[in-house]
N, C-alpha and C. Protein backbone atom coordinates (compact mmCIF):
# COMPACT_ATOMS: atom_id res chain seq x y z
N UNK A 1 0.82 -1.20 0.00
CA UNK A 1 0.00 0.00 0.00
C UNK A 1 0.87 1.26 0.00
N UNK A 2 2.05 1.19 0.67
CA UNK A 2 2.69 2.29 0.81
C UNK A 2 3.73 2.86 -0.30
N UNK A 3 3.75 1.79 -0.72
CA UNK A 3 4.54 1.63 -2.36
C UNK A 3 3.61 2.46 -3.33
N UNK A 4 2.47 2.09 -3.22
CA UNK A 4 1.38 2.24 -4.24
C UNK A 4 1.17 3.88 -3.80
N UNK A 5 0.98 4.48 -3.02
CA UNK A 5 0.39 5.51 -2.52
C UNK A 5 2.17 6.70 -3.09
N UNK A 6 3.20 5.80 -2.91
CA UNK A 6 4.10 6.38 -3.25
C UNK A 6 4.55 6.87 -4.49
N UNK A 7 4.06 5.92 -5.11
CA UNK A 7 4.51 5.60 -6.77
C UNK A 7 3.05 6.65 -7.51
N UNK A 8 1.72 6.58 -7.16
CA UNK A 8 0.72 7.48 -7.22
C UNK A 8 1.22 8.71 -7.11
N UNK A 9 1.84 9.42 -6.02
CA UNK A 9 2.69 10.30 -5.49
C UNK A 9 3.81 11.17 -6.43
N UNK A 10 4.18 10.33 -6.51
CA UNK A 10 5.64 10.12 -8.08
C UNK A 10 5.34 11.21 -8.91
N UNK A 11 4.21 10.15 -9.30
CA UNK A 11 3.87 9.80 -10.81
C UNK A 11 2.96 11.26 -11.46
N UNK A 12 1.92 12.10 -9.98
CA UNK A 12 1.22 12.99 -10.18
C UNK A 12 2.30 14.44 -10.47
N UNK A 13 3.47 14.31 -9.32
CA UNK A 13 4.47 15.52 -9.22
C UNK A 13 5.09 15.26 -10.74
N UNK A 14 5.64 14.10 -10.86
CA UNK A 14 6.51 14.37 -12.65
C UNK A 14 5.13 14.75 -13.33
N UNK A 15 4.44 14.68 -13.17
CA UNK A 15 3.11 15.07 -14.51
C UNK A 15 3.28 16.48 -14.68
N UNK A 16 3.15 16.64 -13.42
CA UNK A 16 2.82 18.16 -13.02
C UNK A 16 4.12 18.82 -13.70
N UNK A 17 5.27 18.37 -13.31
CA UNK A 17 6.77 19.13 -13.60
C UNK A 17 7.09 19.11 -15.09
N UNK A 18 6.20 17.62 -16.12
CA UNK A 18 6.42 17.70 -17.35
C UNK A 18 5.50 18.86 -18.26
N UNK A 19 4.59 19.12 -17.35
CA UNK A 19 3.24 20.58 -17.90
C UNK A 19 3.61 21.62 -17.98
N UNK A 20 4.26 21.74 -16.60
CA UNK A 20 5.06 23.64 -16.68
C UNK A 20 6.13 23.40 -17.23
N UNK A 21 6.79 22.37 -17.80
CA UNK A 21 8.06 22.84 -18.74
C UNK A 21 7.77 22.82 -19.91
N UNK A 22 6.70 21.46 -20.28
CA UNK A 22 6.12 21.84 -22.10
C UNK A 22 5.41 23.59 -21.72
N UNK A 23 4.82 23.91 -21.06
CA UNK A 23 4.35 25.40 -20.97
C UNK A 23 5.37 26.36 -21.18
N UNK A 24 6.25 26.24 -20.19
CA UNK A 24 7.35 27.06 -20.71
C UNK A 24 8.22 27.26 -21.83
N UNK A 25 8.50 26.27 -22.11
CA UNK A 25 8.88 25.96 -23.68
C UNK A 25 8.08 26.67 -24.77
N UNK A 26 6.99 26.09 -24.74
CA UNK A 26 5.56 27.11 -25.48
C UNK A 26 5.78 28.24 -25.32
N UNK A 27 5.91 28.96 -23.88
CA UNK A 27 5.86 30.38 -24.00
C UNK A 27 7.23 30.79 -24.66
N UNK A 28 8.18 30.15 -24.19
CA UNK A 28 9.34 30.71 -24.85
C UNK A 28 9.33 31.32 -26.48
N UNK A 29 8.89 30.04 -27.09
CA UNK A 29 8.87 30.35 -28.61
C UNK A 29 8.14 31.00 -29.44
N UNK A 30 7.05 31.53 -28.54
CA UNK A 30 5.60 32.23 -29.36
C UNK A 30 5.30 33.30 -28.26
N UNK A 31 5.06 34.44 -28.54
CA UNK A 31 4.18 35.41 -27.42
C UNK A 31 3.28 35.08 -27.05
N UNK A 32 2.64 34.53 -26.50
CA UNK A 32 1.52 34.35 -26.23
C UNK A 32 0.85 35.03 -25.03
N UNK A 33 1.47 35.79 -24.71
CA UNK A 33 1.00 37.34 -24.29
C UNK A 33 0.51 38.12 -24.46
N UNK A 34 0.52 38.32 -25.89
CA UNK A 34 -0.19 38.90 -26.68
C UNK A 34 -1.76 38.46 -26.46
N UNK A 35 -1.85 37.27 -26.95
CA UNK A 35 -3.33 36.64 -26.67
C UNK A 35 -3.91 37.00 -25.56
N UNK A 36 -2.96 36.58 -24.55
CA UNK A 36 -3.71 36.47 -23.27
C UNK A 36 -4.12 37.95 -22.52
N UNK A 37 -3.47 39.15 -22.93
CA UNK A 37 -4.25 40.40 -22.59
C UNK A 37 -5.30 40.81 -23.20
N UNK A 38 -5.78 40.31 -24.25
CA UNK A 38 -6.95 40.50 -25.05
C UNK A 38 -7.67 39.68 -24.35
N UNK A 39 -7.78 38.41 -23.29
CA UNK A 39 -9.19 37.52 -23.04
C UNK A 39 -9.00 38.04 -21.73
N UNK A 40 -10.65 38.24 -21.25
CA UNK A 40 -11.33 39.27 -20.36
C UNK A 40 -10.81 37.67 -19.16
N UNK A 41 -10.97 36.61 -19.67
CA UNK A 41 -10.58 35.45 -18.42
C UNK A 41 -9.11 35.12 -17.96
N UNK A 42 -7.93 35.69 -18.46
CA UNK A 42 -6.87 35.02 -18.54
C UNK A 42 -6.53 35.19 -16.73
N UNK A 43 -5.30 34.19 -16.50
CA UNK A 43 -5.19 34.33 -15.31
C UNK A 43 -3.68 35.82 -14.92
N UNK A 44 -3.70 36.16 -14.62
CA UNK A 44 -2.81 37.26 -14.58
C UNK A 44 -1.40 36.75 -14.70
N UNK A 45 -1.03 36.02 -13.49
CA UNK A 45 0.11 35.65 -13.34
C UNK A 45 0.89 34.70 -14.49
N UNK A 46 -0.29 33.67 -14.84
CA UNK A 46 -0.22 32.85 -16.09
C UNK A 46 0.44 34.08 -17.36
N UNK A 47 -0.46 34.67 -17.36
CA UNK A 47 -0.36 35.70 -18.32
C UNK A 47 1.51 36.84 -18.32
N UNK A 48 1.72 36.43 -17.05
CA UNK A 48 3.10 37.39 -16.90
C UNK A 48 4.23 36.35 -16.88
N UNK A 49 3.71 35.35 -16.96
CA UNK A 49 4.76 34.06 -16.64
C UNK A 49 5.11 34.08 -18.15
N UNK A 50 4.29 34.28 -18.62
CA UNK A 50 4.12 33.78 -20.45
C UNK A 50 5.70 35.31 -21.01
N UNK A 51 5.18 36.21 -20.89
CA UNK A 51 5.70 37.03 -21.06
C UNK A 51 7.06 37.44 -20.54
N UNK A 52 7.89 36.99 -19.53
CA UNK A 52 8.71 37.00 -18.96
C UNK A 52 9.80 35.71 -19.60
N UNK A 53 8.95 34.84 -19.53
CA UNK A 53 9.61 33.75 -20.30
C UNK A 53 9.98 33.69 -21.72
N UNK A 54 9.35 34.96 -22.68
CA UNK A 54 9.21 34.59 -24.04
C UNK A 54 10.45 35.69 -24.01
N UNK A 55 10.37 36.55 -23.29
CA UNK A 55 11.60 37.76 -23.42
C UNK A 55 13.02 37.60 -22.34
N UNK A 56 12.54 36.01 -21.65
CA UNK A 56 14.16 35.61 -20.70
C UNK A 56 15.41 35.73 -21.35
N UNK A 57 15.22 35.19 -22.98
CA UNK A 57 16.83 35.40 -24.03
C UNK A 57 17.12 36.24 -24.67
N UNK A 58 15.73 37.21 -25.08
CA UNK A 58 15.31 37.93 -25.96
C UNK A 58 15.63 39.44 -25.64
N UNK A 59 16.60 40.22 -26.31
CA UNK A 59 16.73 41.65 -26.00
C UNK A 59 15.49 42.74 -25.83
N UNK A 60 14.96 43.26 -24.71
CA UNK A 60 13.67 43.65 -24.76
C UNK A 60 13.85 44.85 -25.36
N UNK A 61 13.09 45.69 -26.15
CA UNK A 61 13.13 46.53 -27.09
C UNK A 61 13.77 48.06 -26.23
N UNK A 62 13.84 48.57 -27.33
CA UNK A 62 14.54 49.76 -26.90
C UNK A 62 12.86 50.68 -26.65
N UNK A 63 12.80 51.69 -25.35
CA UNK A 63 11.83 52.23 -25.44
C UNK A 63 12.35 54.44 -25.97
N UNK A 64 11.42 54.57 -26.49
CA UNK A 64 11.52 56.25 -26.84
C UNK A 64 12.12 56.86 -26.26
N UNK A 65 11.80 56.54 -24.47
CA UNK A 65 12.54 57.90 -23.89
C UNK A 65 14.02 57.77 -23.66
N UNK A 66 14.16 56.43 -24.02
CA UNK A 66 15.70 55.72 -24.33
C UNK A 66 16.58 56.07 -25.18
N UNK A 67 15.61 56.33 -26.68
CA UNK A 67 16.42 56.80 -28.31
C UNK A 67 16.45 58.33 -27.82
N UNK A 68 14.91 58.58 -27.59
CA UNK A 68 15.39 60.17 -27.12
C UNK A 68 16.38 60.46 -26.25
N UNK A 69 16.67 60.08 -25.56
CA UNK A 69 17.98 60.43 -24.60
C UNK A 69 18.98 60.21 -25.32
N UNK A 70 19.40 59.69 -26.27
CA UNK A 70 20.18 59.09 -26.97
C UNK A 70 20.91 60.55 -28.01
N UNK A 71 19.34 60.89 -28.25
CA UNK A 71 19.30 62.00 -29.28
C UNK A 71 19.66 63.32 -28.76
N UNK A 72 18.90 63.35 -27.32
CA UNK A 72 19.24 64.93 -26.91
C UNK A 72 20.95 64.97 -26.61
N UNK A 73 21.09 63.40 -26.08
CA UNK A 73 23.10 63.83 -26.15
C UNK A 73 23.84 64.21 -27.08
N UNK A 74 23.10 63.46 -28.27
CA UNK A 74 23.76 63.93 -29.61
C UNK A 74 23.22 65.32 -30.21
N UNK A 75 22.55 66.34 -29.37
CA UNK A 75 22.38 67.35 -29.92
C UNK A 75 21.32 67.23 -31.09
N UNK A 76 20.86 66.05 -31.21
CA UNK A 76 19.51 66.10 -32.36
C UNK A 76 18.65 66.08 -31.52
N UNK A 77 17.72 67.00 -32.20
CA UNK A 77 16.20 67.49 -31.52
C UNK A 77 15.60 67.12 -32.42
N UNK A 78 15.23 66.90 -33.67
CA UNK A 78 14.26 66.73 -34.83
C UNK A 78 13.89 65.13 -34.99
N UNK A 79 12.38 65.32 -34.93
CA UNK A 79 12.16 63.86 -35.58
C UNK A 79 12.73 63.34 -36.33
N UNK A 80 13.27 63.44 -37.12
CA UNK A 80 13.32 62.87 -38.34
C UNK A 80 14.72 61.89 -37.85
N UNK A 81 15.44 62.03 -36.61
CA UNK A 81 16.90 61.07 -36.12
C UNK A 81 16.15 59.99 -35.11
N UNK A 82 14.96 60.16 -34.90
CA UNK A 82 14.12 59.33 -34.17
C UNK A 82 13.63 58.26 -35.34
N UNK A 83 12.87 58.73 -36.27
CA UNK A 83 12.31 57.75 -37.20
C UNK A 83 13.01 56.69 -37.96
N UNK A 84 14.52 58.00 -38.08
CA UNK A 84 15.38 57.13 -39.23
C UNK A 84 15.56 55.67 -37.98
N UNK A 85 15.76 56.23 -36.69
CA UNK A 85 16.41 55.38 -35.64
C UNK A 85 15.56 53.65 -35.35
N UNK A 86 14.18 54.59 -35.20
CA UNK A 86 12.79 52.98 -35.51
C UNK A 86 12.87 52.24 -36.90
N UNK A 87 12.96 52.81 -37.88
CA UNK A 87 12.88 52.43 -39.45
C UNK A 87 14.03 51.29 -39.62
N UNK A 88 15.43 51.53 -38.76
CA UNK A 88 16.46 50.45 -39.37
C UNK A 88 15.87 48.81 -38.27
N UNK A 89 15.10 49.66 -37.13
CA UNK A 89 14.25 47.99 -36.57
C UNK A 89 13.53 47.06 -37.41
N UNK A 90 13.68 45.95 -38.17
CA UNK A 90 13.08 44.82 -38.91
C UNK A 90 11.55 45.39 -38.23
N UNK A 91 10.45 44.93 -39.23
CA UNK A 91 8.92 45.02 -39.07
C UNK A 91 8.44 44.41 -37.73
N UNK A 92 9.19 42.56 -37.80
CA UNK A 92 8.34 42.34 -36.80
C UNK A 92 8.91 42.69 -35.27
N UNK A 93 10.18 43.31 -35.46
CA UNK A 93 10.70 43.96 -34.10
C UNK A 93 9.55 45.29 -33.45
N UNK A 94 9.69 46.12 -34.69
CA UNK A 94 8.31 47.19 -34.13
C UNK A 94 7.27 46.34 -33.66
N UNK A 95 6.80 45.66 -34.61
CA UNK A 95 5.20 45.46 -34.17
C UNK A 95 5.30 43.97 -32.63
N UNK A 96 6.82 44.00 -32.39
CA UNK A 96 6.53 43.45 -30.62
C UNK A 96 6.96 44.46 -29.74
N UNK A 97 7.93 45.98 -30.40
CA UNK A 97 8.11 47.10 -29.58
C UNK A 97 6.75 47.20 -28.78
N UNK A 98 5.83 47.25 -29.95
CA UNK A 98 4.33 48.13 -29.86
C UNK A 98 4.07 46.86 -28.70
N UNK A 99 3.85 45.55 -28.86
CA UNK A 99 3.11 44.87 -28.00
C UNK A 99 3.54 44.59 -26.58
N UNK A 100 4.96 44.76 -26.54
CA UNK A 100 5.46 44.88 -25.44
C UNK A 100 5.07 46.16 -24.45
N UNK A 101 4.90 47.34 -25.17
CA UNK A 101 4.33 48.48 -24.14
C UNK A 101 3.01 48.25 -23.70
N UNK A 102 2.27 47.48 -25.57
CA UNK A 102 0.85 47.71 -24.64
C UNK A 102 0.66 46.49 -23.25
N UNK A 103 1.37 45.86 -23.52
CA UNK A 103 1.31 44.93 -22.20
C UNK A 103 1.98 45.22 -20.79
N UNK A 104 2.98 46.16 -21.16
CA UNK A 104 3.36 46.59 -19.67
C UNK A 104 2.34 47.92 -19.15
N UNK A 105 1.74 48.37 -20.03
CA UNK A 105 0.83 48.79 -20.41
C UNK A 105 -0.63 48.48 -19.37
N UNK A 106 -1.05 47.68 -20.01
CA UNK A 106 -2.36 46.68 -19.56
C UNK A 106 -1.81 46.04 -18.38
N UNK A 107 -0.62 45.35 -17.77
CA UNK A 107 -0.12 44.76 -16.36
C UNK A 107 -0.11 45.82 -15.22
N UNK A 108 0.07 46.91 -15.65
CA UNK A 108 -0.11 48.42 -14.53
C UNK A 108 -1.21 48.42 -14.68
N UNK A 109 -2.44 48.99 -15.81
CA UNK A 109 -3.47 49.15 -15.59
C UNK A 109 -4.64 48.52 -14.83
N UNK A 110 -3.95 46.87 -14.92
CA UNK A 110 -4.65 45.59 -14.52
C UNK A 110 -4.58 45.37 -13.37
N UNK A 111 -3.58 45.77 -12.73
CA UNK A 111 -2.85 45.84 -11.01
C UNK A 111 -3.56 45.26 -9.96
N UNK A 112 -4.86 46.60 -10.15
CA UNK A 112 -5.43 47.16 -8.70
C UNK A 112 -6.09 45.81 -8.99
N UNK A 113 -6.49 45.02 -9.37
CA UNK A 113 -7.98 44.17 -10.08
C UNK A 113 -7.70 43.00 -10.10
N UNK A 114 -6.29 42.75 -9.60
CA UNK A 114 -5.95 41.14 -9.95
C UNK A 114 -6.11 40.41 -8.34
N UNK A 115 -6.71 39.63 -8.54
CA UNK A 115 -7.35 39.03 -6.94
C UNK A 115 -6.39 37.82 -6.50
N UNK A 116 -6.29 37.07 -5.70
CA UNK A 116 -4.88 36.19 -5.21
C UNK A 116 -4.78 35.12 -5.81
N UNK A 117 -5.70 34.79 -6.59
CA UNK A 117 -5.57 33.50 -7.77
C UNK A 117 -5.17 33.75 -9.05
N UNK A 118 -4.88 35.04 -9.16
CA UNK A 118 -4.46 35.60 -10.30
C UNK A 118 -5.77 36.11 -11.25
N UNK A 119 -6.98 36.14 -11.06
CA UNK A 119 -8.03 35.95 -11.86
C UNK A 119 -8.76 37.46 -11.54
N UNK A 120 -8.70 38.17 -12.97
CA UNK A 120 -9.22 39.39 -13.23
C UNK A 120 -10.50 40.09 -13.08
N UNK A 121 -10.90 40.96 -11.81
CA UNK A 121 -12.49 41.17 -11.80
C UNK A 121 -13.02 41.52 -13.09
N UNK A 122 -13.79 41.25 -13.32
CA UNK A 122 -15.20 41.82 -14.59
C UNK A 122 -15.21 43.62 -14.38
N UNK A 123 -15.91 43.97 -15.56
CA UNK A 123 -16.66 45.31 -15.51
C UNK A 123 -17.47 45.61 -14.90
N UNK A 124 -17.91 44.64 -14.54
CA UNK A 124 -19.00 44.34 -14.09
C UNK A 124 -18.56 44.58 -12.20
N UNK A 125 -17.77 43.94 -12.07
CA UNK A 125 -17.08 43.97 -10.27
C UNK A 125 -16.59 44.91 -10.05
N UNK A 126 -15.84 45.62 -11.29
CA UNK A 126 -15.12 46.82 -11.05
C UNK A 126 -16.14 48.17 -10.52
N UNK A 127 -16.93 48.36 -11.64
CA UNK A 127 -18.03 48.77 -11.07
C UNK A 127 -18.94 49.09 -9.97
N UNK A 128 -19.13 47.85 -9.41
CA UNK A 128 -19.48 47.74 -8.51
C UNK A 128 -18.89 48.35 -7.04
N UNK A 129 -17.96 48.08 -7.25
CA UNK A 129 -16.44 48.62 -6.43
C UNK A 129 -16.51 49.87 -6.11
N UNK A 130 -16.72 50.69 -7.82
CA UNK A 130 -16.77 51.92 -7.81
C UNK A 130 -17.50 52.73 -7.44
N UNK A 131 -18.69 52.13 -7.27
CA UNK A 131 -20.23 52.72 -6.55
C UNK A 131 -20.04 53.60 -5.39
């Protein structure tokens, strides 16, 4: 019996340990962060785990007030040393610049609202709240 209860035991923890690493793996290779701030159900933390993991190897983008600082040292003030500066970024680098803000973005905005299971009140609760 004690074998059995052991080996049951085992067998549930490796399950468990083989899920969050195919998960992680997953998140690694795909944003899927992206997705998950668009669904009104996602779990928060799930949702930041995803995102943390997909950008663990990954150089996280340069943000504006970064190039701009960059620029006011160099004495350029004019757009146009900003644009040339975004323009030499490959396409799909911008368009995860962009998704990366709106998600640090949406993780501040989301803050106050995230309850201890990770799970996001409604409009509906928020609301309510706000009364």
């Amino acid at each position: 019996m004690k074998y059995t209860l052991l080996f049951v035991f085992l067998f549930v923890f490796l399950s468990a340990f083989s899920y969050n690493n195919q998960a992680a793996k997953k998140y690694q290779k795909f944003p899927h962060w992206i997705l998950m701030m668009e669904d009104p159900k996602v779990n928060y933390f799930e949702a930041q785990k995803a995102f943390d993991l997909f950008w663990k190897n990954r150089k996280r983008p340069i943000e504006e007030k970064e190039i701009l600082g960059t620029i006011a040292e160099e004495s350029i003030a004019d757009d146009k040393a900003l644009t040339r500066r975004l323009k030499k970024l490959p396409e799909s680098s911008r368009n995860l610049t962009f998704q990366y803000k709106k998600f640090m973005y949406w993780s501040e905005m989301i803050k106050p609202y995230v309850q201890e299971d990770g799970s996001i009140l409604t409009e509906e609760q928020i609301q309510q709240i706000n009364k």
